[in-house]
PDB file of N, CA and C in Angstrom:
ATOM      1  N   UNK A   1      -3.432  -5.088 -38.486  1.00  0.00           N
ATOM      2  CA  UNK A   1      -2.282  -5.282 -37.632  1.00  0.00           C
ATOM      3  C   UNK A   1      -2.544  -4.610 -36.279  1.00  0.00           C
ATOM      4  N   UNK A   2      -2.658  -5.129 -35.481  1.00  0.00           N
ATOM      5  CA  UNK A   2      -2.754  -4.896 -33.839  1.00  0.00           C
ATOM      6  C   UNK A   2      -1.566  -4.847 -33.088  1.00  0.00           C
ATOM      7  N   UNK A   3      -1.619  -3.175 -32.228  1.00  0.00           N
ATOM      8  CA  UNK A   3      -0.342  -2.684 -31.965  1.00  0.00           C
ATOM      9  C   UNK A   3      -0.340  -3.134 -30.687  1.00  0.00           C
ATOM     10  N   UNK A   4       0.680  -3.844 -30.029  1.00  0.00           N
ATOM     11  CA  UNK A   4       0.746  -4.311 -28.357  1.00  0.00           C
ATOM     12  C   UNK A   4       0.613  -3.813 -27.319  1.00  0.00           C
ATOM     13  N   UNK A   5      -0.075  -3.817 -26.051  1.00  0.00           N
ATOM     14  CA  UNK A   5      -0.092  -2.947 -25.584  1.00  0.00           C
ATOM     15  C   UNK A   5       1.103  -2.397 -24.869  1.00  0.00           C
ATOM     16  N   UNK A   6       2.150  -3.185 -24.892  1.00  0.00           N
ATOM     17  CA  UNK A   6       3.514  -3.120 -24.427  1.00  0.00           C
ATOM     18  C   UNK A   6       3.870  -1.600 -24.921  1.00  0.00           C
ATOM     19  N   UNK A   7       3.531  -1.020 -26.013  1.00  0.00           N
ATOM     20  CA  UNK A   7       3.797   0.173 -26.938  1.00  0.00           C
ATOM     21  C   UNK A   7       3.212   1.208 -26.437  1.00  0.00           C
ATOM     22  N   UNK A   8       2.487   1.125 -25.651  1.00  0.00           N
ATOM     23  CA  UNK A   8       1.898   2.322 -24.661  1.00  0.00           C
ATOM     24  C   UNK A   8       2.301   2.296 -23.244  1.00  0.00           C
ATOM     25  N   UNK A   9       2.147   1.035 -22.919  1.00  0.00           N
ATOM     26  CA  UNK A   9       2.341   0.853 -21.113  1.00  0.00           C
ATOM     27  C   UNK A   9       3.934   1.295 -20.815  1.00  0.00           C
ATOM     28  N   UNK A  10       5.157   1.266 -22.092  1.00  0.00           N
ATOM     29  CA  UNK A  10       6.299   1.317 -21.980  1.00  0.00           C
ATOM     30  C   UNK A  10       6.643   2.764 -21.435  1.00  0.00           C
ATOM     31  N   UNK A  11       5.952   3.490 -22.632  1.00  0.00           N
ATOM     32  CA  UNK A  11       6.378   5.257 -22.465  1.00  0.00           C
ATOM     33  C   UNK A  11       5.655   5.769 -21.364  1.00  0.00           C
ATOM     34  N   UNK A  12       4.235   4.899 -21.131  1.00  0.00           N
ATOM     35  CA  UNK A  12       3.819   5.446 -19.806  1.00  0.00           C
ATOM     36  C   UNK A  12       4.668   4.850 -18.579  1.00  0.00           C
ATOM     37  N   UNK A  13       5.388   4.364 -18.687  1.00  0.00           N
ATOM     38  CA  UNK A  13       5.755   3.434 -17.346  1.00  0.00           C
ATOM     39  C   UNK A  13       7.368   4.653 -17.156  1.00  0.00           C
ATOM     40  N   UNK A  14       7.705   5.322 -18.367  1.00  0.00           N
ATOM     41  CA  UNK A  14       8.589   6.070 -18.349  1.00  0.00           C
ATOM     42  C   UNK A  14       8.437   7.792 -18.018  1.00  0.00           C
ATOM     43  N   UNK A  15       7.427   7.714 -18.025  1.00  0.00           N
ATOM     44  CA  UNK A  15       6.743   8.923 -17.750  1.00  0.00           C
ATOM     45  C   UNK A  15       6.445   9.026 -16.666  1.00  0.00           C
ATOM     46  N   UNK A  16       5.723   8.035 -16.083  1.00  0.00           N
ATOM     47  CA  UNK A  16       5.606   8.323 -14.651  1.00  0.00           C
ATOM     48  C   UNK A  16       6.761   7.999 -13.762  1.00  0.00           C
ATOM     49  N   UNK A  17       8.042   7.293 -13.594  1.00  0.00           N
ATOM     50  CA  UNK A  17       8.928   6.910 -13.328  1.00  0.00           C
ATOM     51  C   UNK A  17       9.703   8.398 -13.195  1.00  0.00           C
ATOM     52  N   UNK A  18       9.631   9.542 -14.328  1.00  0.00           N
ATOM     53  CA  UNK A  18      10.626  10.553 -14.636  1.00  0.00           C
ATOM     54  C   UNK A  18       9.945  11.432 -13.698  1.00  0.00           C
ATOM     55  N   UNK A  19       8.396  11.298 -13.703  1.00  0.00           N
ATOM     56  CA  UNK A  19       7.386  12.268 -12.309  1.00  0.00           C
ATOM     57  C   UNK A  19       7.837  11.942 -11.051  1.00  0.00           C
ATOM     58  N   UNK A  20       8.038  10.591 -10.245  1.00  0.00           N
ATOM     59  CA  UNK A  20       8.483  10.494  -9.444  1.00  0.00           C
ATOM     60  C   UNK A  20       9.948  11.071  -9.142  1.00  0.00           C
ATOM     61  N   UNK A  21      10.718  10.550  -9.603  1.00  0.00           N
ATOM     62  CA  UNK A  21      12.139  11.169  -9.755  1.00  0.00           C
ATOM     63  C   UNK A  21      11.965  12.554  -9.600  1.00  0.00           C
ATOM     64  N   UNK A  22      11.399  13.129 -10.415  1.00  0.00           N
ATOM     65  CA  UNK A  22      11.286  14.820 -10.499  1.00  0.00           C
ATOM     66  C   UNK A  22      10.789  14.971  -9.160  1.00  0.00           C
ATOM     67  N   UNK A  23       9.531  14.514  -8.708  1.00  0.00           N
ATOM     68  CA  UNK A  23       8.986  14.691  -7.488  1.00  0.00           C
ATOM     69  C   UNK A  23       9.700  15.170  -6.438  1.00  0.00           C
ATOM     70  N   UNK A  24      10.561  13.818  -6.000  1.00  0.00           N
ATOM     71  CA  UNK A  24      11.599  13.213  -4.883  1.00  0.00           C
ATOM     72  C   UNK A  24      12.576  14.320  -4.833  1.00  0.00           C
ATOM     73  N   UNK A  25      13.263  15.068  -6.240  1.00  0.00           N
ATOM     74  CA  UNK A  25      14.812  15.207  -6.386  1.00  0.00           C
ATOM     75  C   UNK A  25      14.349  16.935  -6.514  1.00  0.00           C
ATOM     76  N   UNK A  26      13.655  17.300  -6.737  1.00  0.00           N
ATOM     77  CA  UNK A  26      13.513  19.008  -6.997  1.00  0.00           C
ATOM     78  C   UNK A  26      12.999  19.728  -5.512  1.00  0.00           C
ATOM     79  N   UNK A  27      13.498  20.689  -5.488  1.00  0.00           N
ATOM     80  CA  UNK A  27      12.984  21.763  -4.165  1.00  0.00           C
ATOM     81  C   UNK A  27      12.280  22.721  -4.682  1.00  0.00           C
ATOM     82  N   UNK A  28      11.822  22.862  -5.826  1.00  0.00           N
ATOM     83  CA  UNK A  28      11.381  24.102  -6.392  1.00  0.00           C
ATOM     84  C   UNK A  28       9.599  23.728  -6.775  1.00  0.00           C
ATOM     85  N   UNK A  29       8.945  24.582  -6.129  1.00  0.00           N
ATOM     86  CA  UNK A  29       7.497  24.050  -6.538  1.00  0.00           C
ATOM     87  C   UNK A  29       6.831  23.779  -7.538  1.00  0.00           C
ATOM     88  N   UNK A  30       7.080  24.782  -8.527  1.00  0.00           N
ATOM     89  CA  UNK A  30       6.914  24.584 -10.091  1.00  0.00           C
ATOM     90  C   UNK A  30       7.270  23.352 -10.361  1.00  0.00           C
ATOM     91  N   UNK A  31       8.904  23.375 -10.326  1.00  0.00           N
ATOM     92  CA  UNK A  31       8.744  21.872 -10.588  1.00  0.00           C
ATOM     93  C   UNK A  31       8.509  20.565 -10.242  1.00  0.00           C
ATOM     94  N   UNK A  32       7.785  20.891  -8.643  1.00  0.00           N
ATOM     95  CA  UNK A  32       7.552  19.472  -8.442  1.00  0.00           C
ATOM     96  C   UNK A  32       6.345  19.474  -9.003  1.00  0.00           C
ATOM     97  N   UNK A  33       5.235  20.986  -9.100  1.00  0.00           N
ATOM     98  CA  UNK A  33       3.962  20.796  -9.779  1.00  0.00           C
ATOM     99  C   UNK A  33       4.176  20.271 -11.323  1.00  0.00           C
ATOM    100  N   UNK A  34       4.925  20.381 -11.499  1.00  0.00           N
ATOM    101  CA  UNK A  34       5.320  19.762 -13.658  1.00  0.00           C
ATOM    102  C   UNK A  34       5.638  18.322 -13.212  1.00  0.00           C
ATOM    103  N   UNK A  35       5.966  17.633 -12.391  1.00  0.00           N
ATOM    104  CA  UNK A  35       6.382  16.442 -11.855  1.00  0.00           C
ATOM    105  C   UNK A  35       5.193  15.810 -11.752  1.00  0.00           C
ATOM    106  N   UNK A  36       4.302  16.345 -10.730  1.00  0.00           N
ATOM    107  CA  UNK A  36       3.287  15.394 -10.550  1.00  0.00           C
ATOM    108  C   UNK A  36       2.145  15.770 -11.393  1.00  0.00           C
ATOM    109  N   UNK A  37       2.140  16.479 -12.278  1.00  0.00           N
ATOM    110  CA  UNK A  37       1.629  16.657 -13.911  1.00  0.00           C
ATOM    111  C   UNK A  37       2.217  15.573 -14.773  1.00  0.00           C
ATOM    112  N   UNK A  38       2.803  15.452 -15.110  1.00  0.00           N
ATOM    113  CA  UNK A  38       3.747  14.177 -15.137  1.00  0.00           C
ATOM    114  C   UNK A  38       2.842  13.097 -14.839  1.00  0.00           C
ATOM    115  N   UNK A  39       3.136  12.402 -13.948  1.00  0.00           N
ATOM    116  CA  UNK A  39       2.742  11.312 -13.177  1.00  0.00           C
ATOM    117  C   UNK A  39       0.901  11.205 -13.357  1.00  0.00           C
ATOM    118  N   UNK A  40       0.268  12.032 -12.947  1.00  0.00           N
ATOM    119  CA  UNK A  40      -1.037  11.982 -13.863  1.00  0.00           C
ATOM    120  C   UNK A  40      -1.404  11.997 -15.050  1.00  0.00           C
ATOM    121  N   UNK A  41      -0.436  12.146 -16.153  1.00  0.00           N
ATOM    122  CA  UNK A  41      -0.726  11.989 -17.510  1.00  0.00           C
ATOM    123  C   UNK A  41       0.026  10.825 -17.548  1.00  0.00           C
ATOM    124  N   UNK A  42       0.776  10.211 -16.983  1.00  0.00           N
ATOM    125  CA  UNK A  42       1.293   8.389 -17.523  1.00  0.00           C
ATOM    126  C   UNK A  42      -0.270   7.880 -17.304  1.00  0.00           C
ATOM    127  N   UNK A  43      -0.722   8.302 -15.906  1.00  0.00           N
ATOM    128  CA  UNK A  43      -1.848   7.545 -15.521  1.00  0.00           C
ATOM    129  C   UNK A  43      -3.240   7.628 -16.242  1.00  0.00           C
ATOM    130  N   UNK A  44      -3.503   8.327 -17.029  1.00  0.00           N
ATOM    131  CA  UNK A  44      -4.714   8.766 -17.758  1.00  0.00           C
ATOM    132  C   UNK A  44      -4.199   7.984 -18.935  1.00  0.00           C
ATOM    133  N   UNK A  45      -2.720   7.508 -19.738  1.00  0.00           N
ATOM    134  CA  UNK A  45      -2.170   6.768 -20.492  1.00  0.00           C
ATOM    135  C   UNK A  45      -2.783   6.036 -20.360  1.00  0.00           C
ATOM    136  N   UNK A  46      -2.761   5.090 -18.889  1.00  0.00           N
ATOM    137  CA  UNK A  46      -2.930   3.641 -18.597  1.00  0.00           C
ATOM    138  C   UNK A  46      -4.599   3.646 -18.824  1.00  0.00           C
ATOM    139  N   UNK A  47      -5.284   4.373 -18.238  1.00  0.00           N
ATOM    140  CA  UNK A  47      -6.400   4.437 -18.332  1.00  0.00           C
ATOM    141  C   UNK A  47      -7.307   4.307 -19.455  1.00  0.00           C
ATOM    142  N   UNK A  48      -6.821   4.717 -20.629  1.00  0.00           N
ATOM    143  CA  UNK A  48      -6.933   4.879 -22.146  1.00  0.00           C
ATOM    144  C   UNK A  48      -6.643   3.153 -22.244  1.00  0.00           C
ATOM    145  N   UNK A  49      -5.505   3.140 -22.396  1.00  0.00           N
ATOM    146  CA  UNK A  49      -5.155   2.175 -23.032  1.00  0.00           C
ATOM    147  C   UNK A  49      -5.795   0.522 -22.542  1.00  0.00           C
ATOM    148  N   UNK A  50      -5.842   0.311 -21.152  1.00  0.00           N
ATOM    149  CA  UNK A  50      -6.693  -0.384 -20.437  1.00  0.00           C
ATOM    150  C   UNK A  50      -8.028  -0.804 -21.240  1.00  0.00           C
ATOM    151  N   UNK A  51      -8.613   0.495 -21.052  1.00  0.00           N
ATOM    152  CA  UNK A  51     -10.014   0.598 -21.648  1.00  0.00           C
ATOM    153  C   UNK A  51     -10.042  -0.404 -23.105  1.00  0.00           C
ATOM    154  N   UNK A  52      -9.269   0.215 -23.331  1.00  0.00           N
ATOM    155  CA  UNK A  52      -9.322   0.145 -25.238  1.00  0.00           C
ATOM    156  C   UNK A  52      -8.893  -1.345 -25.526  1.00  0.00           C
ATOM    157  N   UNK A  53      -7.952  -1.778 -24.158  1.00  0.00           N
ATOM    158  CA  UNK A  53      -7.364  -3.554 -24.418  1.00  0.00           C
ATOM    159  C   UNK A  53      -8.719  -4.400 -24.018  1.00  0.00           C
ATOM    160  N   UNK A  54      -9.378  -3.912 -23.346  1.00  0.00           N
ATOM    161  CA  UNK A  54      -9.941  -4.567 -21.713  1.00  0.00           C
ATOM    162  C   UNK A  54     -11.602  -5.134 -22.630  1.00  0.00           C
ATOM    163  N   UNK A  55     -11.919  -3.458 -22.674  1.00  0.00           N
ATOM    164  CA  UNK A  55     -13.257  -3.500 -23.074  1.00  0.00           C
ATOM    165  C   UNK A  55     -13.557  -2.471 -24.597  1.00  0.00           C
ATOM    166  N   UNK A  56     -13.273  -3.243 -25.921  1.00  0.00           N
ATOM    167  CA  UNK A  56     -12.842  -2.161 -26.840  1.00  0.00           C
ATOM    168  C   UNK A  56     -14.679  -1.978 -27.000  1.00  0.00           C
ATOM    169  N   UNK A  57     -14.652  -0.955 -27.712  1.00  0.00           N
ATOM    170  CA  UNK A  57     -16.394  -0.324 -27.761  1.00  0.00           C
ATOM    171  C   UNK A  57     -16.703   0.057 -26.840  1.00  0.00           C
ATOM    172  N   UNK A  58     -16.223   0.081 -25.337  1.00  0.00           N
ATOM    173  CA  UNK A  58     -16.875   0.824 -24.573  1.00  0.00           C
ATOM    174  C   UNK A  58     -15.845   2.175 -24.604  1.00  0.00           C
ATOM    175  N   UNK A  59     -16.275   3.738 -23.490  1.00  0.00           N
ATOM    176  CA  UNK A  59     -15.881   4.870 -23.403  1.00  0.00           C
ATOM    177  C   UNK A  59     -15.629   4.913 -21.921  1.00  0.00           C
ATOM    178  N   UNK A  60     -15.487   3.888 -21.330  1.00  0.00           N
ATOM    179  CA  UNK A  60     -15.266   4.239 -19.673  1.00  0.00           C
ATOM    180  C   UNK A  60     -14.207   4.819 -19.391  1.00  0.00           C
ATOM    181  N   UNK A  61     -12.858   4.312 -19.885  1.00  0.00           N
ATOM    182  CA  UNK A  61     -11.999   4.610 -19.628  1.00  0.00           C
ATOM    183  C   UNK A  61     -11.383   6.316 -20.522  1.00  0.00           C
ATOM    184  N   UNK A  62     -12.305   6.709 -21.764  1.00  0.00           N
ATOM    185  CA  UNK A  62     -11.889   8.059 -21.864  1.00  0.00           C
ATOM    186  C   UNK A  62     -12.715   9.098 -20.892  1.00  0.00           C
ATOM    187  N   UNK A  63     -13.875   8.514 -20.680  1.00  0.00           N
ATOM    188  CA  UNK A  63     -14.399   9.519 -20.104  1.00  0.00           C
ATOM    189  C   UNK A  63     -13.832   9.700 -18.635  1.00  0.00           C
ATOM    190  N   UNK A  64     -13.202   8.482 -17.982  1.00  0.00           N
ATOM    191  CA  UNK A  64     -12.911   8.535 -16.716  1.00  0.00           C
ATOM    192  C   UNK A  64     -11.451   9.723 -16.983  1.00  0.00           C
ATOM    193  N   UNK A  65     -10.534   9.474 -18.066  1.00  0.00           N
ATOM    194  CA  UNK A  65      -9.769  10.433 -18.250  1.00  0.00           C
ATOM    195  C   UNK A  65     -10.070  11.542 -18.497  1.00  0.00           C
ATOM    196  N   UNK A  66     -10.821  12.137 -18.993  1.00  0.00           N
ATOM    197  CA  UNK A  66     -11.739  13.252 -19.093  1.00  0.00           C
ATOM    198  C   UNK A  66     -11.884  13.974 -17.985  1.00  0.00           C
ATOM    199  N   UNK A  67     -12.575  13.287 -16.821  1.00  0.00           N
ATOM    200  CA  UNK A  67     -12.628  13.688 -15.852  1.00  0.00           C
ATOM    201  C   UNK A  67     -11.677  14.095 -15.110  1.00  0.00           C
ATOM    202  N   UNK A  68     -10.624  12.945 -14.975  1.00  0.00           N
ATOM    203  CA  UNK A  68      -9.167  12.898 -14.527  1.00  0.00           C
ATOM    204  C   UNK A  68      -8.260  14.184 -14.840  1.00  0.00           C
ATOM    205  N   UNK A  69      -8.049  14.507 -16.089  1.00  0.00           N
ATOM    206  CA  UNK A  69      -7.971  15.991 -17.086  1.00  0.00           C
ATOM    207  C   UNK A  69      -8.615  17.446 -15.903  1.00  0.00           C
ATOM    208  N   UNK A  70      -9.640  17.086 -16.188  1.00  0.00           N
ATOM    209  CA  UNK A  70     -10.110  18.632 -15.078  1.00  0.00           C
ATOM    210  C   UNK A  70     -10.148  18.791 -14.242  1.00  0.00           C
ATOM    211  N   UNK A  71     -10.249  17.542 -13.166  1.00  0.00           N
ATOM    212  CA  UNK A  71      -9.558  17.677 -11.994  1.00  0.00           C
ATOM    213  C   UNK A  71      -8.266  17.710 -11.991  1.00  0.00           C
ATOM    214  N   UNK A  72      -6.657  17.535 -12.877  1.00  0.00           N
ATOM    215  CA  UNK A  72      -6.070  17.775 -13.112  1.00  0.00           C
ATOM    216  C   UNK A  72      -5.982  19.270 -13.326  1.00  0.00           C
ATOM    217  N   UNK A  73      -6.453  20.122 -14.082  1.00  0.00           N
ATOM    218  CA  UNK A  73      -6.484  21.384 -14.432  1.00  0.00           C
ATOM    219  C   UNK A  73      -6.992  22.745 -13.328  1.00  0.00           C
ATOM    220  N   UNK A  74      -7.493  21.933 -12.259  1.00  0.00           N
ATOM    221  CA  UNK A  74      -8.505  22.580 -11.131  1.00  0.00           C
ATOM    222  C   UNK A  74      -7.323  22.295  -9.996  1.00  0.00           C
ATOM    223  N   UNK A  75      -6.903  21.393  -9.792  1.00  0.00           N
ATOM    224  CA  UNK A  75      -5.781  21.115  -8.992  1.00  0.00           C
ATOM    225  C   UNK A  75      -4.491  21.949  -9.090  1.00  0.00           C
ATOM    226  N   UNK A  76      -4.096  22.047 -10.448  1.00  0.00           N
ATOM    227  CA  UNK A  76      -3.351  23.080 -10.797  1.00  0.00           C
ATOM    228  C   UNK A  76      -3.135  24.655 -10.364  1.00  0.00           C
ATOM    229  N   UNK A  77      -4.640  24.979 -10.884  1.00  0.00           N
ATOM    230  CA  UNK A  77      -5.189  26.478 -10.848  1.00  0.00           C
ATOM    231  C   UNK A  77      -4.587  26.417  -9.137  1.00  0.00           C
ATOM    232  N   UNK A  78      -5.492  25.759  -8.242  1.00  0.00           N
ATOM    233  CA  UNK A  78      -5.030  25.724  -6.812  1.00  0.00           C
ATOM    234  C   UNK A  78      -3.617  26.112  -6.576  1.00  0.00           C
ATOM    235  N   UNK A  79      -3.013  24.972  -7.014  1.00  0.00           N
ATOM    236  CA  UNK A  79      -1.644  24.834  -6.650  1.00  0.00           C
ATOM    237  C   UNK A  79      -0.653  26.286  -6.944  1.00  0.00           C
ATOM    238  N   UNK A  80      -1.048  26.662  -8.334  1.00  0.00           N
ATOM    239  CA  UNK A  80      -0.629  27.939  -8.905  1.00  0.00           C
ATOM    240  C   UNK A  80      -0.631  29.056  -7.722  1.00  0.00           C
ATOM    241  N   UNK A  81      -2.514  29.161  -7.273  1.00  0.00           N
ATOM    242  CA  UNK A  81      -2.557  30.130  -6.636  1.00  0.00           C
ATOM    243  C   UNK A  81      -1.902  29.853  -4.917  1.00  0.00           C
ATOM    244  N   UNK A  82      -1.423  28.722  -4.378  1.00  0.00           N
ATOM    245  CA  UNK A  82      -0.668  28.659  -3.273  1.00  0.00           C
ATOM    246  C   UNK A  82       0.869  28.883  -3.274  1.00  0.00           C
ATOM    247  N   UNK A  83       0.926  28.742  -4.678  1.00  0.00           N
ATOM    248  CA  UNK A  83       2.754  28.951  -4.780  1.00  0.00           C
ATOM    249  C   UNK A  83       2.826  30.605  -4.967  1.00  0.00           C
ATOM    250  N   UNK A  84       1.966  31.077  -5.457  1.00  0.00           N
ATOM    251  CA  UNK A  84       1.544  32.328  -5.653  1.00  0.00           C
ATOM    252  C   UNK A  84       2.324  33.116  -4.513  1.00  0.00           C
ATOM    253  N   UNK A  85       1.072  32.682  -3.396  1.00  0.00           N
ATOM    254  CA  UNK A  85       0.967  33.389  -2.044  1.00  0.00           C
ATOM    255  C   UNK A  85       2.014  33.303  -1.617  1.00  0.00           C
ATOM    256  N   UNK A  86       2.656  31.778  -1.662  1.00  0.00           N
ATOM    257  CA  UNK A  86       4.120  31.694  -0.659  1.00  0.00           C
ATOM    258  C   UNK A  86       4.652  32.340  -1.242  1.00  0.00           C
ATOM    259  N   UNK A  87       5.086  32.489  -2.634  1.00  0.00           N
ATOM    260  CA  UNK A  87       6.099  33.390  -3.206  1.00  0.00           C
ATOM    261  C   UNK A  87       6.101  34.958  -2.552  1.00  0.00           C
ATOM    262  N   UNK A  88       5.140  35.162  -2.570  1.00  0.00           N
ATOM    263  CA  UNK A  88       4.362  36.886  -1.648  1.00  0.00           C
ATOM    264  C   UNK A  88       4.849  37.305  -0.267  1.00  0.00           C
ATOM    265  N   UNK A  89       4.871  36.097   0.387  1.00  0.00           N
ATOM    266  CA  UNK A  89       5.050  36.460   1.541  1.00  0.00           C
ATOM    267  C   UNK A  89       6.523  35.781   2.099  1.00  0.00           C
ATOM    268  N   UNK A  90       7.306  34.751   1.200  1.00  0.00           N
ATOM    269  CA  UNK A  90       8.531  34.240   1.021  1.00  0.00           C
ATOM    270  C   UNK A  90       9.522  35.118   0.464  1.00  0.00           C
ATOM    271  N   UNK A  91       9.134  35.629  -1.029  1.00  0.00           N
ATOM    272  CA  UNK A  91       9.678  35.731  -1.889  1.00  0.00           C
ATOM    273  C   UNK A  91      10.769  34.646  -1.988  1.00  0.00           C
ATOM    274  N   UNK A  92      10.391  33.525  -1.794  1.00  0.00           N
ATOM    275  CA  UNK A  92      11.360  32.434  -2.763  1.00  0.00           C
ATOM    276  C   UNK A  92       9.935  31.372  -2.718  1.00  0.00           C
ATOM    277  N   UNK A  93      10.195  30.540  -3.912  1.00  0.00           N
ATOM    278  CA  UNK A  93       9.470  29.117  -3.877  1.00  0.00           C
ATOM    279  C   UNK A  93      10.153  27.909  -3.690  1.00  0.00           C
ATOM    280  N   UNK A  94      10.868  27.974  -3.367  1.00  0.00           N
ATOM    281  CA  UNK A  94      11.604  26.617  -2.378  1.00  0.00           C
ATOM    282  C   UNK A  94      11.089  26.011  -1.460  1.00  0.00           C
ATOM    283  N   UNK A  95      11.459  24.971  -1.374  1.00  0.00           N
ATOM    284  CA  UNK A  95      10.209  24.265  -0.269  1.00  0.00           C
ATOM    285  C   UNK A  95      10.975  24.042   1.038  1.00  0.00           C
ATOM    286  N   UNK A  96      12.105  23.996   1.527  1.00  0.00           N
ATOM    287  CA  UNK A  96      12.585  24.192   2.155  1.00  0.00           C
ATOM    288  C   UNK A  96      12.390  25.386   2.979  1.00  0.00           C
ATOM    289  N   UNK A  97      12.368  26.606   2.281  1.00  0.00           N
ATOM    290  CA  UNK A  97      11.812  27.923   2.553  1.00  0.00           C
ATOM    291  C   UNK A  97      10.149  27.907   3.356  1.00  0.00           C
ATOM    292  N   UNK A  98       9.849  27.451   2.310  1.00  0.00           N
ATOM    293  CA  UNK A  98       8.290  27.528   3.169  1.00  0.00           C
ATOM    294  C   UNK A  98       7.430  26.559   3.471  1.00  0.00           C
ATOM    295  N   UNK A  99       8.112  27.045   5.366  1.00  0.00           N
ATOM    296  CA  UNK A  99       7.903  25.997   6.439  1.00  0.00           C
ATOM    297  C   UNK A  99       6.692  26.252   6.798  1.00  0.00           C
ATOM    298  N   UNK A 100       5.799  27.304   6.584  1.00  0.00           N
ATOM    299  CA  UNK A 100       4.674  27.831   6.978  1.00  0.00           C
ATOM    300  C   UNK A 100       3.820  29.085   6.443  1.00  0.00           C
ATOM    301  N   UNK A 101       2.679  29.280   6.153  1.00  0.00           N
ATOM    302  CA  UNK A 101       2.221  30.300   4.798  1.00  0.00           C
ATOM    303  C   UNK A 101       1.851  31.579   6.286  1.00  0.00           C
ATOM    304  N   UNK A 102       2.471  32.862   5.778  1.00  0.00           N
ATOM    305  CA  UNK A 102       2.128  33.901   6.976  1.00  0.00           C
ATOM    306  C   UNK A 102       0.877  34.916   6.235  1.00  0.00           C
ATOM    307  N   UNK A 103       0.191  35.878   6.879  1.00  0.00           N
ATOM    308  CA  UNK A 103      -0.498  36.715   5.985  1.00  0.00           C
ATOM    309  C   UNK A 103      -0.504  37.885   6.396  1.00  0.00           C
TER     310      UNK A 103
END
């Protein structure tokens, strides 16, 4: 029995939909960084699932997620350590707040 791909593309199409939203609608950096965390894991979804409809036996599409994953995780670390700083020299993480990083 072969599951549709409708059954994956759905929750990803809802996932990234809830990243945007989050994106757009939050002032707080954390959470726009959990937002567009978000939005790259619908997309590594699609990527998987693609693969697996498109071209089954091949690994292009996990390994391209793979990749996708640690540059995900490296992007992060970054992001962490810039909200960091603003927080330091802000003391708030609002984005509104920080119009410019001082040192």
């Amino acid at each position: 029995m072969e599951i549709s791909m409708m059954y994956y593309l759905i929750p990803s199409l809802i996932m990234f939909c809830c990243g945007v939203y989050g994106f757009i609608t939050r002032k707080n950096m954390i959470a726009i960084l959990i937002s567009l965390e978000l939005m790259l894991n619908a997309v590594d979804i699609n990527f998987v699932v693609f693969n697996r409809f498109l071209f089954p036996g091949q690994l292009d599409g996990m390994f391209f997620t793979l990749f996708a994953i640690a540059i995900a995780a490296a992007e992060t670390a970054l992001a962490i350590a810039i909200i960091i700083n603003i927080f330091r020299s802000n003391k708030t993480i609002d984005v509104d707040d920080a119009t410019k990083m001082k040192f």
